[in-house]
Protein backbone atom coordinates (compact mmCIF):
# COMPACT_ATOMS: atom_id res chain seq x y z
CA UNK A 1 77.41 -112.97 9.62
CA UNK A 2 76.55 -110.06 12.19
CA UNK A 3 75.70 -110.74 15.78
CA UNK A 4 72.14 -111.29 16.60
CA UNK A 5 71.16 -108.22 18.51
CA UNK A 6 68.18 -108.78 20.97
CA UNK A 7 66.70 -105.96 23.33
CA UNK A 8 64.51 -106.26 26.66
CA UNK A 9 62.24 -103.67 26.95
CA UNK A 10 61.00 -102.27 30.91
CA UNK A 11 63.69 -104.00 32.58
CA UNK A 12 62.69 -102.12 35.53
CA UNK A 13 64.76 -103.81 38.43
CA UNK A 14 67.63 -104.16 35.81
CA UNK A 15 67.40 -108.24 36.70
CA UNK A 16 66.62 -109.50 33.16
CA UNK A 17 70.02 -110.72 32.55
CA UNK A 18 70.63 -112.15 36.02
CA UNK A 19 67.47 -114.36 35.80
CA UNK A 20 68.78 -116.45 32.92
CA UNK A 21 72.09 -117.79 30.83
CA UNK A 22 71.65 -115.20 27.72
CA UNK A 23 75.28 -116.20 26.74
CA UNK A 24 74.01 -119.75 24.82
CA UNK A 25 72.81 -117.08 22.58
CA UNK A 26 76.32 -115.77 21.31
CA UNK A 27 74.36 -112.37 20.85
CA UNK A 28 74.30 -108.97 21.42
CA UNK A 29 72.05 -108.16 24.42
CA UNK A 30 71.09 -104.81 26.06
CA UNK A 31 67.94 -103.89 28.26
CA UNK A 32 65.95 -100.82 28.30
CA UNK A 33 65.88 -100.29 32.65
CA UNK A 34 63.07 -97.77 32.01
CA UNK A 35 59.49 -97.63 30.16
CA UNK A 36 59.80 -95.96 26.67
CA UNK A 37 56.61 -94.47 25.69
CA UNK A 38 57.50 -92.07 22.71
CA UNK A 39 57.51 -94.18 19.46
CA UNK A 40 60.08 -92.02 17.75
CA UNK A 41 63.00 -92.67 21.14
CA UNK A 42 61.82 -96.04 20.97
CA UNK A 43 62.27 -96.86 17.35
CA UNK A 44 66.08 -95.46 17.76
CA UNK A 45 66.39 -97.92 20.60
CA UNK A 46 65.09 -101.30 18.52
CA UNK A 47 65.89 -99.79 15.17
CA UNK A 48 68.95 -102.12 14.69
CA UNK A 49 67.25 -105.35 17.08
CA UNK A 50 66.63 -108.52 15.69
CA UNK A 51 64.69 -110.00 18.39
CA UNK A 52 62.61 -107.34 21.19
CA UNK A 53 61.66 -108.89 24.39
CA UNK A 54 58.64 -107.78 26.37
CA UNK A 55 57.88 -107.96 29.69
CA UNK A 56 54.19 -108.71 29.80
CA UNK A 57 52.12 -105.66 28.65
CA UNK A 58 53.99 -102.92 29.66
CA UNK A 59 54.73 -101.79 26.56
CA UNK A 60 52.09 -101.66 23.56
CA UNK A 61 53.47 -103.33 20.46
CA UNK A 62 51.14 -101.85 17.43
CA UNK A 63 51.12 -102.01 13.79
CA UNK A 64 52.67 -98.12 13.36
CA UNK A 65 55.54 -99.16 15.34
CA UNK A 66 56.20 -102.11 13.82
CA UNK A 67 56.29 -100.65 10.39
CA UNK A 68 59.00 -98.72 12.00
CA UNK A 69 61.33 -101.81 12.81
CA UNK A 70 62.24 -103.32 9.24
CA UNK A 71 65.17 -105.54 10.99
CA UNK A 72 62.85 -106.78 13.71
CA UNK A 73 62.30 -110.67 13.22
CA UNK A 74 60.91 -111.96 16.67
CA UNK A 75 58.63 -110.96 18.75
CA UNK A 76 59.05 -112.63 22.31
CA UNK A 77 56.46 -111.40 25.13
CA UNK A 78 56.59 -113.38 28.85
CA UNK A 79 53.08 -115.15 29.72
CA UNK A 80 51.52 -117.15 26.96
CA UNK A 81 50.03 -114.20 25.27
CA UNK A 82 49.86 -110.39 25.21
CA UNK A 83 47.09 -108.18 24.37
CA UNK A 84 49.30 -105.30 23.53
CA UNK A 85 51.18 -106.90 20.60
CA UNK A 86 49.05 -106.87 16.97
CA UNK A 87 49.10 -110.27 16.39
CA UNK A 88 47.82 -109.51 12.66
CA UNK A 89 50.10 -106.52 12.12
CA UNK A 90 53.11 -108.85 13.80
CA UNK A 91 51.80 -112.03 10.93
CA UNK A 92 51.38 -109.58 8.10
CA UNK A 93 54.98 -108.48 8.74
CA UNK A 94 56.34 -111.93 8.82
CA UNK A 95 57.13 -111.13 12.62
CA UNK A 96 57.04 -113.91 14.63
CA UNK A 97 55.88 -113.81 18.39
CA UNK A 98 56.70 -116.53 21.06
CA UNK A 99 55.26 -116.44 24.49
CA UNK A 100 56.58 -117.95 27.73
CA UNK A 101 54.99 -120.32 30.62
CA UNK A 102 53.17 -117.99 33.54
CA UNK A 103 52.60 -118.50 37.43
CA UNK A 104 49.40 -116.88 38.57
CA UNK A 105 50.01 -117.97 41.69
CA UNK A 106 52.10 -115.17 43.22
CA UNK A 107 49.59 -112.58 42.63
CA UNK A 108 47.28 -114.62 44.60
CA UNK A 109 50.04 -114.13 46.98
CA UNK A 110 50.70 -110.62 46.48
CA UNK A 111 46.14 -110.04 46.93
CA UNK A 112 46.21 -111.72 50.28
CA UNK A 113 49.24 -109.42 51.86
CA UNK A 114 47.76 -106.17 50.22
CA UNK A 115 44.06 -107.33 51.86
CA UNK A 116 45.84 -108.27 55.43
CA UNK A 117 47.96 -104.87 54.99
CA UNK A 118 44.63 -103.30 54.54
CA UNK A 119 42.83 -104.81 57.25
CA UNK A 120 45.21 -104.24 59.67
CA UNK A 121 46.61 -100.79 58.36
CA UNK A 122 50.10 -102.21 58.36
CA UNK A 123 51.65 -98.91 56.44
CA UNK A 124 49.60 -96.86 58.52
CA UNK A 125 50.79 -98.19 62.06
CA UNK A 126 54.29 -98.43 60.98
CA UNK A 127 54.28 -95.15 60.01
CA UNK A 128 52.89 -93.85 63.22
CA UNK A 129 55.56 -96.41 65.09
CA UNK A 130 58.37 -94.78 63.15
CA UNK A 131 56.81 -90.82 64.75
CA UNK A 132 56.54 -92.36 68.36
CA UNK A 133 52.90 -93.36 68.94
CA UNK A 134 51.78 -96.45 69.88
CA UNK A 135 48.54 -98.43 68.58
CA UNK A 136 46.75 -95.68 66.74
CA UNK A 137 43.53 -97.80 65.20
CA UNK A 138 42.03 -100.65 65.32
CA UNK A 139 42.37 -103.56 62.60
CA UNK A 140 39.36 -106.01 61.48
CA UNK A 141 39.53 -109.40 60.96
CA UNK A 142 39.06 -111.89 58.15
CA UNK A 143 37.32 -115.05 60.23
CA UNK A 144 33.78 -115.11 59.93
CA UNK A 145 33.96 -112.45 56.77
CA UNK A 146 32.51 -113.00 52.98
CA UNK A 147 35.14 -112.60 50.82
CA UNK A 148 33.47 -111.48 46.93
CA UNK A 149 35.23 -112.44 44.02
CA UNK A 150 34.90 -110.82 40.53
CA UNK A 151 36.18 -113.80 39.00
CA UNK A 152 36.94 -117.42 39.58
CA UNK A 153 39.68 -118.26 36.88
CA UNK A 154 43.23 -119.78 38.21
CA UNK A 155 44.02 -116.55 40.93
CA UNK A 156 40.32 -116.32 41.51
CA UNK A 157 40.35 -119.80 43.04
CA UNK A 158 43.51 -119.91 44.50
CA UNK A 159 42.09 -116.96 46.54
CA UNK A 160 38.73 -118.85 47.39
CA UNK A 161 41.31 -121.55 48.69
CA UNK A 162 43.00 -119.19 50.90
CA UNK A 163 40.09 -117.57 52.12
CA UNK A 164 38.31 -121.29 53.18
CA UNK A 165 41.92 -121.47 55.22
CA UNK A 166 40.75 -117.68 56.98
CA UNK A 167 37.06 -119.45 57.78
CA UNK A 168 35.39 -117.40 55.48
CA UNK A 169 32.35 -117.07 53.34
CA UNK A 170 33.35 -117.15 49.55
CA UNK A 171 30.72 -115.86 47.23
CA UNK A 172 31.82 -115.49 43.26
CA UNK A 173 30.63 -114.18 40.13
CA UNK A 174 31.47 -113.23 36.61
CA UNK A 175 29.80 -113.42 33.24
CA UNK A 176 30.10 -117.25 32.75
CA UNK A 177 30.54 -118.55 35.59
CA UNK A 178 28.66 -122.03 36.67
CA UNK A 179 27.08 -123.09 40.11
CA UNK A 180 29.36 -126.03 39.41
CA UNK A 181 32.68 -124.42 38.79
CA UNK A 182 32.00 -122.05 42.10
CA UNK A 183 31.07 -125.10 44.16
CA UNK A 184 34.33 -127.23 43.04
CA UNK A 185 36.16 -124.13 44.20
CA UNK A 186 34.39 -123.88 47.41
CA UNK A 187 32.54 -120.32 46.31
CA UNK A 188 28.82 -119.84 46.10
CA UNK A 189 27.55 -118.16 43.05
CA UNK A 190 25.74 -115.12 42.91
CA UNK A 191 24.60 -112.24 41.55
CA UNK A 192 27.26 -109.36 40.89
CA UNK A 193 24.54 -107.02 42.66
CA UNK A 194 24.76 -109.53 45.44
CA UNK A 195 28.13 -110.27 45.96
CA UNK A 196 28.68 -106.42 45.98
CA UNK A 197 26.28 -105.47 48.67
CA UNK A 198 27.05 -108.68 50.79
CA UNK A 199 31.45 -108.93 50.40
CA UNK A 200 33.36 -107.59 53.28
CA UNK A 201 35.91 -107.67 51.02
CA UNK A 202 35.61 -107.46 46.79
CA UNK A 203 38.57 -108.53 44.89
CA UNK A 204 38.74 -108.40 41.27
CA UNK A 205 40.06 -111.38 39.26
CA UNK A 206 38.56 -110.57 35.69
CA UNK A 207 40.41 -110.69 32.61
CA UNK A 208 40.35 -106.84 31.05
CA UNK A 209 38.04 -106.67 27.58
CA UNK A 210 35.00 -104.70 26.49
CA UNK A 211 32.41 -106.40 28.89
CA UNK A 212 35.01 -105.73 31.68
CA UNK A 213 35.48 -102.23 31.08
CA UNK A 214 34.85 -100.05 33.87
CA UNK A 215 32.62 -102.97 35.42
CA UNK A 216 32.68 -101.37 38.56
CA UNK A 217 32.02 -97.79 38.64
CA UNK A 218 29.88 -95.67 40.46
CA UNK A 219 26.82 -97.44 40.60
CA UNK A 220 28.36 -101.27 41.89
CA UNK A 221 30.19 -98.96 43.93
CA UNK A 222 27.42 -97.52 45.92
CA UNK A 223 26.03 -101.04 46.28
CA UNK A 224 29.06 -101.78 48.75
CA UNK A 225 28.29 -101.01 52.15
CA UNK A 226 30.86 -98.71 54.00
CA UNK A 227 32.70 -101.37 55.74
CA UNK A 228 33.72 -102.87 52.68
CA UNK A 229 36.98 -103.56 50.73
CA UNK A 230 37.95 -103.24 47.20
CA UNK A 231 40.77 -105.09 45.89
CA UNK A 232 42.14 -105.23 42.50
CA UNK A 233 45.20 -106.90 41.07
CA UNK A 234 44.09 -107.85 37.60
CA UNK A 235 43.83 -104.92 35.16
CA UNK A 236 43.45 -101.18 36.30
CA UNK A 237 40.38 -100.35 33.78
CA UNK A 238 38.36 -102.75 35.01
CA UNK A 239 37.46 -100.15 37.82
CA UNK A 240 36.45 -96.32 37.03
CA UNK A 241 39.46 -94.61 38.87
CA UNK A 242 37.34 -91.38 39.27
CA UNK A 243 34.37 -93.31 40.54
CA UNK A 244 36.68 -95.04 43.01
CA UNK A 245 38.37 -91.75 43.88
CA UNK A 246 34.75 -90.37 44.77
CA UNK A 247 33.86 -93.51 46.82
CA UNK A 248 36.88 -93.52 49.24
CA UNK A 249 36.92 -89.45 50.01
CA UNK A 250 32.71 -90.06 50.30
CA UNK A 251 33.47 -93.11 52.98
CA UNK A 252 30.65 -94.92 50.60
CA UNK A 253 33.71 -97.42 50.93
CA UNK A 254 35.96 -98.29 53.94
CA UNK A 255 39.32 -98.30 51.52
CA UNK A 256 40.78 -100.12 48.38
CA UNK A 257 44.25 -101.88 47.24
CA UNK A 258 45.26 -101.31 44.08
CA UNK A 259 48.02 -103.05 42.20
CA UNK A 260 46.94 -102.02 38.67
CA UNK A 261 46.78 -98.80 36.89
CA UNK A 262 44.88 -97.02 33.55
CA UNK A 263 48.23 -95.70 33.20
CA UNK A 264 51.51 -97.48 33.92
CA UNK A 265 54.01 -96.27 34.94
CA UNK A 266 51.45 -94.36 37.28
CA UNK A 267 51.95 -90.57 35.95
CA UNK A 268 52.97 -87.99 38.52
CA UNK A 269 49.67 -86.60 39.91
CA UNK A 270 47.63 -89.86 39.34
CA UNK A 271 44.00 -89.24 41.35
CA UNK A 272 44.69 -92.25 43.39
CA UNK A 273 47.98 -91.31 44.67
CA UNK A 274 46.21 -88.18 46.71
CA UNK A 275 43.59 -90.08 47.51
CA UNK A 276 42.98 -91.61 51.14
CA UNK A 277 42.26 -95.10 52.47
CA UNK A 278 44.17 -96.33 49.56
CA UNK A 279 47.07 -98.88 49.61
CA UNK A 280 49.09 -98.98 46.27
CA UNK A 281 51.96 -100.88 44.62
CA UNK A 282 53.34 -100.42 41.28
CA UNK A 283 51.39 -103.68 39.56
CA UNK A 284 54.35 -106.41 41.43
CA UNK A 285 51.71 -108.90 41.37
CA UNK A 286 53.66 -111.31 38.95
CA UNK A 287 57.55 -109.42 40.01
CA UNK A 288 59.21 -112.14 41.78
CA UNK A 289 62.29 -113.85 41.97
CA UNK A 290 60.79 -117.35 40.71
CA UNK A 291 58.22 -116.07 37.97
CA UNK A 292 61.57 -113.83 36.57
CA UNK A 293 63.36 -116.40 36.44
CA UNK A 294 60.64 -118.48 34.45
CA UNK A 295 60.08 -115.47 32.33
CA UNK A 296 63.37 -115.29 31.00
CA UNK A 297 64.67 -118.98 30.91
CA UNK A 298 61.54 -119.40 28.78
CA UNK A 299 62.87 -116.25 26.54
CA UNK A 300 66.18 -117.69 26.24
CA UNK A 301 64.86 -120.82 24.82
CA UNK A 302 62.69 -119.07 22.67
CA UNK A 303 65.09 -117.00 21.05
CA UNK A 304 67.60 -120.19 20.73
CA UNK A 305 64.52 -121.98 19.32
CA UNK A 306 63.73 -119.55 16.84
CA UNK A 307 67.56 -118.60 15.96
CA UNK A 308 67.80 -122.93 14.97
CA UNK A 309 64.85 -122.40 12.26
CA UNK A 310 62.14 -124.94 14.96
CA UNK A 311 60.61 -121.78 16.87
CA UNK A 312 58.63 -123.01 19.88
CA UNK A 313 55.53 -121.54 22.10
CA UNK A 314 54.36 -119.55 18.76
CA UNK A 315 51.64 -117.44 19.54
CA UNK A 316 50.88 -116.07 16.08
CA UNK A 317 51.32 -117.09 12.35
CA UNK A 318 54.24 -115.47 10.90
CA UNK A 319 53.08 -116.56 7.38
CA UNK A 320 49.41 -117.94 5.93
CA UNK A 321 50.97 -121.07 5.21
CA UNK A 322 52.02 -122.23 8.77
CA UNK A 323 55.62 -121.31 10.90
CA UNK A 324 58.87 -120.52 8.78
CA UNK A 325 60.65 -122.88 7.86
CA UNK A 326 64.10 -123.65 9.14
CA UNK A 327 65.51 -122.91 5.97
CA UNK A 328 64.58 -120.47 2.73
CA UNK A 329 64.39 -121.92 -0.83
CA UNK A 330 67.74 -120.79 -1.23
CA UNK A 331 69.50 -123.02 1.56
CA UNK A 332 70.08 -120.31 3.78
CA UNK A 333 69.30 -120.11 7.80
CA UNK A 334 66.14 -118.41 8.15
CA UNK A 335 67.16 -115.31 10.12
CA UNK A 336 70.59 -114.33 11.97
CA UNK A 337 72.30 -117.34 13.86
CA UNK A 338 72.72 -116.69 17.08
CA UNK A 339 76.67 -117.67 16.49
């Protein structure tokens, strides 16, 4: 029997293989080291691929494209579930999809250096250090600040717990939030009007949907006063990129840090790159050494899991009458060994 062949898509860093043993697999694997967004070049990359990995949502998985992958069995996305992938489509096709375990806690991590960046214009005043001046602004600090955030979920209040560390004021909202889930976090809930014209500092911790759409645009923008910080790290639509474009070259706001994009890769000519008081990273919220290496141990097992006929962390139905069986009617292994 052939090789299993598995492919990781987005392997950016070109670290996938390093960050776990992929030779208990006995299979053929290859990464893609950069994003793919033309279905036809990517259905000649996965065309022969028995199992396609995905690194979070980078790359959309719909129902065209996997129409397009006949030999594609498995399905395995890192984090415990991915909006990109058509979990029907996926189930229809007899496709199964396995997720991974997730640390939210380094983009807490990755919020709190972008806001004290920020604050104290790190880039800006290394930058100048590098030409030969000396001290060219002034930085602000976070004690005695209100810190606003758009969301209270697991990153949401390891933030609050940070910012209690920094003496501040923590106020919170989002659509369901309680006054008794805010106070166990050591926020105060409020308004979204409120929190807006109050926060020294907004940071956005929402998950993306149709209620979070473009929840702040022009209007909760001009609610900020001009001191004010916007911070988001969760999921680029959330904001309306030409609303925040407006703000920061109108001073309505003092500056923002963005980690997320509409578009990702960012395209060449992206509004935000041009646009000033901004500090930007390429969505590295979750790209670290010890989530990687969760990522893909997880994937590993998955794949071995999966390959023995007892697939584990299932996040879809690959047939209306529960998982496949280890076996089909006629004895054989249900789908390639991984020997």
């Amino acid at each position: 029997m052939s090789r299993m062949k598995v492919v990781v898509l987005d392997d950016y860093q070109q670290v996938a293989l390093d960050c776990a043993d992929w030779s208990r697999l006995g299979a053929d694997v290859s990464t893609l080291t950069r994003h793919v967004d033309d279905h036809d070049e990517l259905v000649e990359e996965l065309r022969d691929a028995d199992v396609v990995v995905v690194m979070r949502e980078r790359t959309p998985i719909p129902a065209g494209l996997l129409d397009r992958l006949p030999n594609l069995r498995l399905l395995v996305t890192t984090a415990p579930y991915n909006k990109s992938i058509d979990m029907a489509a996926a189930t229809e096709r007899g496709v199964t999809v396995c997720g991974t375990r997730g640390s939210k806690l380094s983009t807490a991590e990755h919020t709190w250096g972008l806001i004290l960046a920020m604050l104290r214009d790190v880039p800006g005043e290394q930058e100048s250090l590098r030409s030969g001046d000396w001290q060219r602004g002034l930085g602000t600090t976070l004690h005695g600040k209100t810190l606003g955030l758009l969301g209270l979920g697991t990153v949401g209040a390891q933030m609050a717990r940070v910012a209690r560390a920094f003496e501040m004021d923590v106020l919170a909202w989002s659509p369901n939030l309680t006054a008794v889930r805010a106070k166990e976090c050591g926020a105060t809930l409020v308004g979204k009007e409120e929190l807006l014209g109050t926060s020294d500092v907004v940071s956005v911790h929402l998950v993306l949907g149709p209620r979070s759409r473009n929840l702040i645009s022009r209007a909760e923008l001009a609610l900020m006063h001009p001191r004010a910080y916007l911070v988001n790290t969760s999921r680029g639509p959330i904001v309306d990129t030409a609303a925040l474009t407006d703000a920061l070259r109108d001073g309505t706001i003092a500056g923002a840090a963005v980690d997320v994009f509409d578009v990702e890769p960012i395209p060449p000519g992206h509004p935000l790159l041009s646009t000033p008081h901004t500090l930007l990273t390429p969505h590295i919220g979750y790209v670290t050494v010890e989530d990687y290496r969760l990522f893909f141990g997880d994937v590993v097992e998955d794949i071995a899991a999966w390959a023995a006929g007892a697939p584990i962390r299932v996040v879809n139905d690959p047939r209306p009458d529960g998982p496949l069986p280890a076996h089909s009617e006629t004895g054989e292994p249900r789908g390639p060994t991984p020997h």
